[in-house]
C-alpha atoms as a PDB file:
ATOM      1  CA  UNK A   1      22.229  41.528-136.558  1.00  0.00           C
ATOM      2  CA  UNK A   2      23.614  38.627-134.376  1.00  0.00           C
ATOM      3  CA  UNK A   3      21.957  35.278-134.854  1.00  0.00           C
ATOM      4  CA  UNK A   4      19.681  34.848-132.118  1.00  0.00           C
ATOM      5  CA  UNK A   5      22.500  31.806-130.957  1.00  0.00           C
ATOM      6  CA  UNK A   6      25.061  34.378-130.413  1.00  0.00           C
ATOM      7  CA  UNK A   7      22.412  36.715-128.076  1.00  0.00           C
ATOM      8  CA  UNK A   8      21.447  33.913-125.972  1.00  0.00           C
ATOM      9  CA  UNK A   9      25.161  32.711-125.218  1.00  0.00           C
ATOM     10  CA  UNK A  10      26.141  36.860-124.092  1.00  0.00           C
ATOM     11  CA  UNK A  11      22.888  36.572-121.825  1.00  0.00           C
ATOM     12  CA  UNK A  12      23.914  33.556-119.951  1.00  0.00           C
ATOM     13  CA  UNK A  13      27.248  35.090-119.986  1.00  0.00           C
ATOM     14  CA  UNK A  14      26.472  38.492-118.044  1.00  0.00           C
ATOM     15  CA  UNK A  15      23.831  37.142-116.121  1.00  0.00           C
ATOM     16  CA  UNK A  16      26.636  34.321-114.624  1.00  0.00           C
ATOM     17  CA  UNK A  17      29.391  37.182-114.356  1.00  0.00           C
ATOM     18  CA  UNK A  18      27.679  39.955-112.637  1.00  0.00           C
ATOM     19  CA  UNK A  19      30.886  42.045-112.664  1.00  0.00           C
ATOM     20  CA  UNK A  20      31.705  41.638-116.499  1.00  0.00           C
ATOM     21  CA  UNK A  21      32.729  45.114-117.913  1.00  0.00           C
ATOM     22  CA  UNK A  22      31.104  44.267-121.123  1.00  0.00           C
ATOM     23  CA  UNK A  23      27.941  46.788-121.673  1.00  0.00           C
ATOM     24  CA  UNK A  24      24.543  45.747-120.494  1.00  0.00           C
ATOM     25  CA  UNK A  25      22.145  46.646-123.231  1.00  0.00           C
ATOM     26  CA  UNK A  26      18.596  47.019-122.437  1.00  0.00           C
ATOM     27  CA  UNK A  27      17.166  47.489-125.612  1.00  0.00           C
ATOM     28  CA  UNK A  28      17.450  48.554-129.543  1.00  0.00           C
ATOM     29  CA  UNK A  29      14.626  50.946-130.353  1.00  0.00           C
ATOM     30  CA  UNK A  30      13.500  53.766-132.411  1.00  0.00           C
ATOM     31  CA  UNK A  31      11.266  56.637-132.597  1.00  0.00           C
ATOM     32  CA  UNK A  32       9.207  58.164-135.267  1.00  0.00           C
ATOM     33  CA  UNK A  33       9.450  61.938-135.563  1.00  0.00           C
ATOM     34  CA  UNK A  34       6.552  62.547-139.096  1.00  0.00           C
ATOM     35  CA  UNK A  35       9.038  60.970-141.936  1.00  0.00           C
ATOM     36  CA  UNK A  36      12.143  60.895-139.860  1.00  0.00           C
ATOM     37  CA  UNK A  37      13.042  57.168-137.821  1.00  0.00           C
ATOM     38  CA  UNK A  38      15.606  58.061-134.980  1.00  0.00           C
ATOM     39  CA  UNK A  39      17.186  54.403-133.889  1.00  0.00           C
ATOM     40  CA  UNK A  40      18.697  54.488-130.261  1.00  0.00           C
ATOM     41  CA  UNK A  41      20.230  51.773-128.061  1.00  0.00           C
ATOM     42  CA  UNK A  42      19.206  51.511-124.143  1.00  0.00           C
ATOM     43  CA  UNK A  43      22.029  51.040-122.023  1.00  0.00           C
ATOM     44  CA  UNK A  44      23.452  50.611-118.226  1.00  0.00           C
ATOM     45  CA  UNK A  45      24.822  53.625-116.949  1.00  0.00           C
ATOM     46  CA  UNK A  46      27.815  52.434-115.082  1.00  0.00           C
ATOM     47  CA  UNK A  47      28.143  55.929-113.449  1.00  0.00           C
ATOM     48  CA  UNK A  48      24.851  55.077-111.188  1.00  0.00           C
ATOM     49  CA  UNK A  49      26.805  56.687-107.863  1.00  0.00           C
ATOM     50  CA  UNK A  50      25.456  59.241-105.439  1.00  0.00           C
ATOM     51  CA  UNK A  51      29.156  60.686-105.718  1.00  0.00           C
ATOM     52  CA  UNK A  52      30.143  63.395-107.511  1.00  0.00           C
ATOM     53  CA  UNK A  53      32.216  62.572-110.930  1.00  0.00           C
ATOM     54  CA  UNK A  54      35.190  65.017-110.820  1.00  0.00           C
ATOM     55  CA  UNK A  55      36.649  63.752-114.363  1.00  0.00           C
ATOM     56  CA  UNK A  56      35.513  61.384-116.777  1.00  0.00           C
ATOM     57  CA  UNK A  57      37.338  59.609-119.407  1.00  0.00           C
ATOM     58  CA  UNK A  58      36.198  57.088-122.234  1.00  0.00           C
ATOM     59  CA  UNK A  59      39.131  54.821-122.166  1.00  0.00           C
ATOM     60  CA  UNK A  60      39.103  52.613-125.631  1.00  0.00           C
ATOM     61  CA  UNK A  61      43.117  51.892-124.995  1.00  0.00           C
ATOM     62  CA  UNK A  62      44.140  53.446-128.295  1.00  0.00           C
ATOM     63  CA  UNK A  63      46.121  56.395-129.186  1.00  0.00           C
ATOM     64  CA  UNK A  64      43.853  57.096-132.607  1.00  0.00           C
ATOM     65  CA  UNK A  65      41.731  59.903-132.640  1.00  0.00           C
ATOM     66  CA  UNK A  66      41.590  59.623-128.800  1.00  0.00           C
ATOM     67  CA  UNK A  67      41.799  63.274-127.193  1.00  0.00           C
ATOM     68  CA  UNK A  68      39.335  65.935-126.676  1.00  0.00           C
ATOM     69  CA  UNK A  69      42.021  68.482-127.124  1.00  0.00           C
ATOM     70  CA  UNK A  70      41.602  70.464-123.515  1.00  0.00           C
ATOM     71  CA  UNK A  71      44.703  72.537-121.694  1.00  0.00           C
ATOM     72  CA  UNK A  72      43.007  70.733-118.334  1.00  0.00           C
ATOM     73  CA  UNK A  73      40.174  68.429-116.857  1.00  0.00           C
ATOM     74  CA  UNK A  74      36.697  69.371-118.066  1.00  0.00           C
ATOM     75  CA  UNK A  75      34.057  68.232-115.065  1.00  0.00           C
ATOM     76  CA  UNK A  76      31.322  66.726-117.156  1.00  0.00           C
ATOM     77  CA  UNK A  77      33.205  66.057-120.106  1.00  0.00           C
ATOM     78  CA  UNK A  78      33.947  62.576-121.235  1.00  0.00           C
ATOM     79  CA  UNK A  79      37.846  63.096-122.010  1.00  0.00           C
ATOM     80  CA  UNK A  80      39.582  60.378-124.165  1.00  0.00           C
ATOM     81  CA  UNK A  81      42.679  58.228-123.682  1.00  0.00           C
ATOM     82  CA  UNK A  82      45.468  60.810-124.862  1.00  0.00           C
ATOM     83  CA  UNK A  83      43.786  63.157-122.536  1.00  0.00           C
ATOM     84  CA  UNK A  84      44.008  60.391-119.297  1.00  0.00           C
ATOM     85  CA  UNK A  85      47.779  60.715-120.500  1.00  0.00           C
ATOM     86  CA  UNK A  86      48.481  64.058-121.001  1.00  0.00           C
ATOM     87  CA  UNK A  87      47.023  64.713-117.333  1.00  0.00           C
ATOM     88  CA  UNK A  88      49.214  62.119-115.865  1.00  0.00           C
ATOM     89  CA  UNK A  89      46.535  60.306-114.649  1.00  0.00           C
ATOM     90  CA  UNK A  90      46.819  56.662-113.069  1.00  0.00           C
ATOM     91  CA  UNK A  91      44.573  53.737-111.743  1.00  0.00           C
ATOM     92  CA  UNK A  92      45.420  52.437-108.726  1.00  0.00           C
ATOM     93  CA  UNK A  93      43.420  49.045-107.284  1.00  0.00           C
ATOM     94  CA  UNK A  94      46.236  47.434-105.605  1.00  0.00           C
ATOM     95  CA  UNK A  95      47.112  43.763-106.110  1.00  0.00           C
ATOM     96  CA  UNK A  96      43.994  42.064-105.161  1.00  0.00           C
ATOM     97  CA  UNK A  97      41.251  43.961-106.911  1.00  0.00           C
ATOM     98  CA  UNK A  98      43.980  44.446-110.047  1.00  0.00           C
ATOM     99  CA  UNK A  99      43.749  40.523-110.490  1.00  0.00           C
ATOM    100  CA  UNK A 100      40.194  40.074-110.298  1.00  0.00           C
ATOM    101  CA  UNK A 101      39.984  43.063-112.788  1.00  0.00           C
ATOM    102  CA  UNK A 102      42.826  41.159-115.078  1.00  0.00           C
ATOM    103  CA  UNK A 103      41.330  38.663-114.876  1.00  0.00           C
ATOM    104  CA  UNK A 104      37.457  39.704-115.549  1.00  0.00           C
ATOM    105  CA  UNK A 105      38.925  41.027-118.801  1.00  0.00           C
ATOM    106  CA  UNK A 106      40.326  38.051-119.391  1.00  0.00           C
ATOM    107  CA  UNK A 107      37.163  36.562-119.165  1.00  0.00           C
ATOM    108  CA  UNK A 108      35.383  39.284-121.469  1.00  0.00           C
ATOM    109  CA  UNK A 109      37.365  39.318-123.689  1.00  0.00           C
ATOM    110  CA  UNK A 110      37.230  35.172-124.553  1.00  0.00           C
ATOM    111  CA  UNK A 111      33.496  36.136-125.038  1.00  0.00           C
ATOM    112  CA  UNK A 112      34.145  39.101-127.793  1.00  0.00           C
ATOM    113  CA  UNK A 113      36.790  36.744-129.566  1.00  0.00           C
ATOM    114  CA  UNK A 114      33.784  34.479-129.665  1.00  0.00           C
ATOM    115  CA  UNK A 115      31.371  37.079-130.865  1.00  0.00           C
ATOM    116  CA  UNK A 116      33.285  37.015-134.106  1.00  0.00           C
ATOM    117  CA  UNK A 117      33.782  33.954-135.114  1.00  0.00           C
ATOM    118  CA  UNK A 118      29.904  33.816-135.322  1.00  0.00           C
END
């Protein structure tokens, strides 16, 4: 576990940067089902939109074990990197929102670097 130090500084963090990309967790729990303990983690769901989600892709930004290994877009499938590839997929932001986004991750990522050296 992370020393309780190390919790409190990512709190202050997200709170002060309300559009960090980092995950907002809610909670660390489990449940008891007779002898068996089920651990799960509570968090954001950063697909909270009324629109509908055409394709979805869990982009790490490695090529290592990253493709669901699909001949096309599955609606309601989280597809991988390779896959955002293969399809020929793009994100375009423009210049504006692709700086604050640069520079967001930037920002994130000085706090993960941080995370461990603790």
């Amino acid at each position: 576990m992370f020393p309780s130090f190390f919790i409190n500084q990512i709190r202050k963090y997200v709170v002060s940067n309300p559009n960090t990309l980092l995950s907002r967790y809610f909670g660390l729990h489990d449940v008891s089902n007779g002898n068996k303990r089920i651990p799960f983690v509570v968090i954001a769901n950063v697909f909270d939109t009324p629109l509908k989600i055409h394709e979805q892709y869990d982009l790490k930004g490695s090529t290592i074990d990253r493709s669901v290994n699909v001949e096309e877009p599955i609606s309601g499938m989280a597809m991988k990197d390779m896959d955002f590839k293969k399809f020929g997929r793009s994100i375009k932001v423009g210049t504006y929102y692709r700086d604050l986004l640069l520079k967001q991750i930037e920002k994130d990522i000085s706090v993960r670097l941080l995370s461990q050296l603790v």
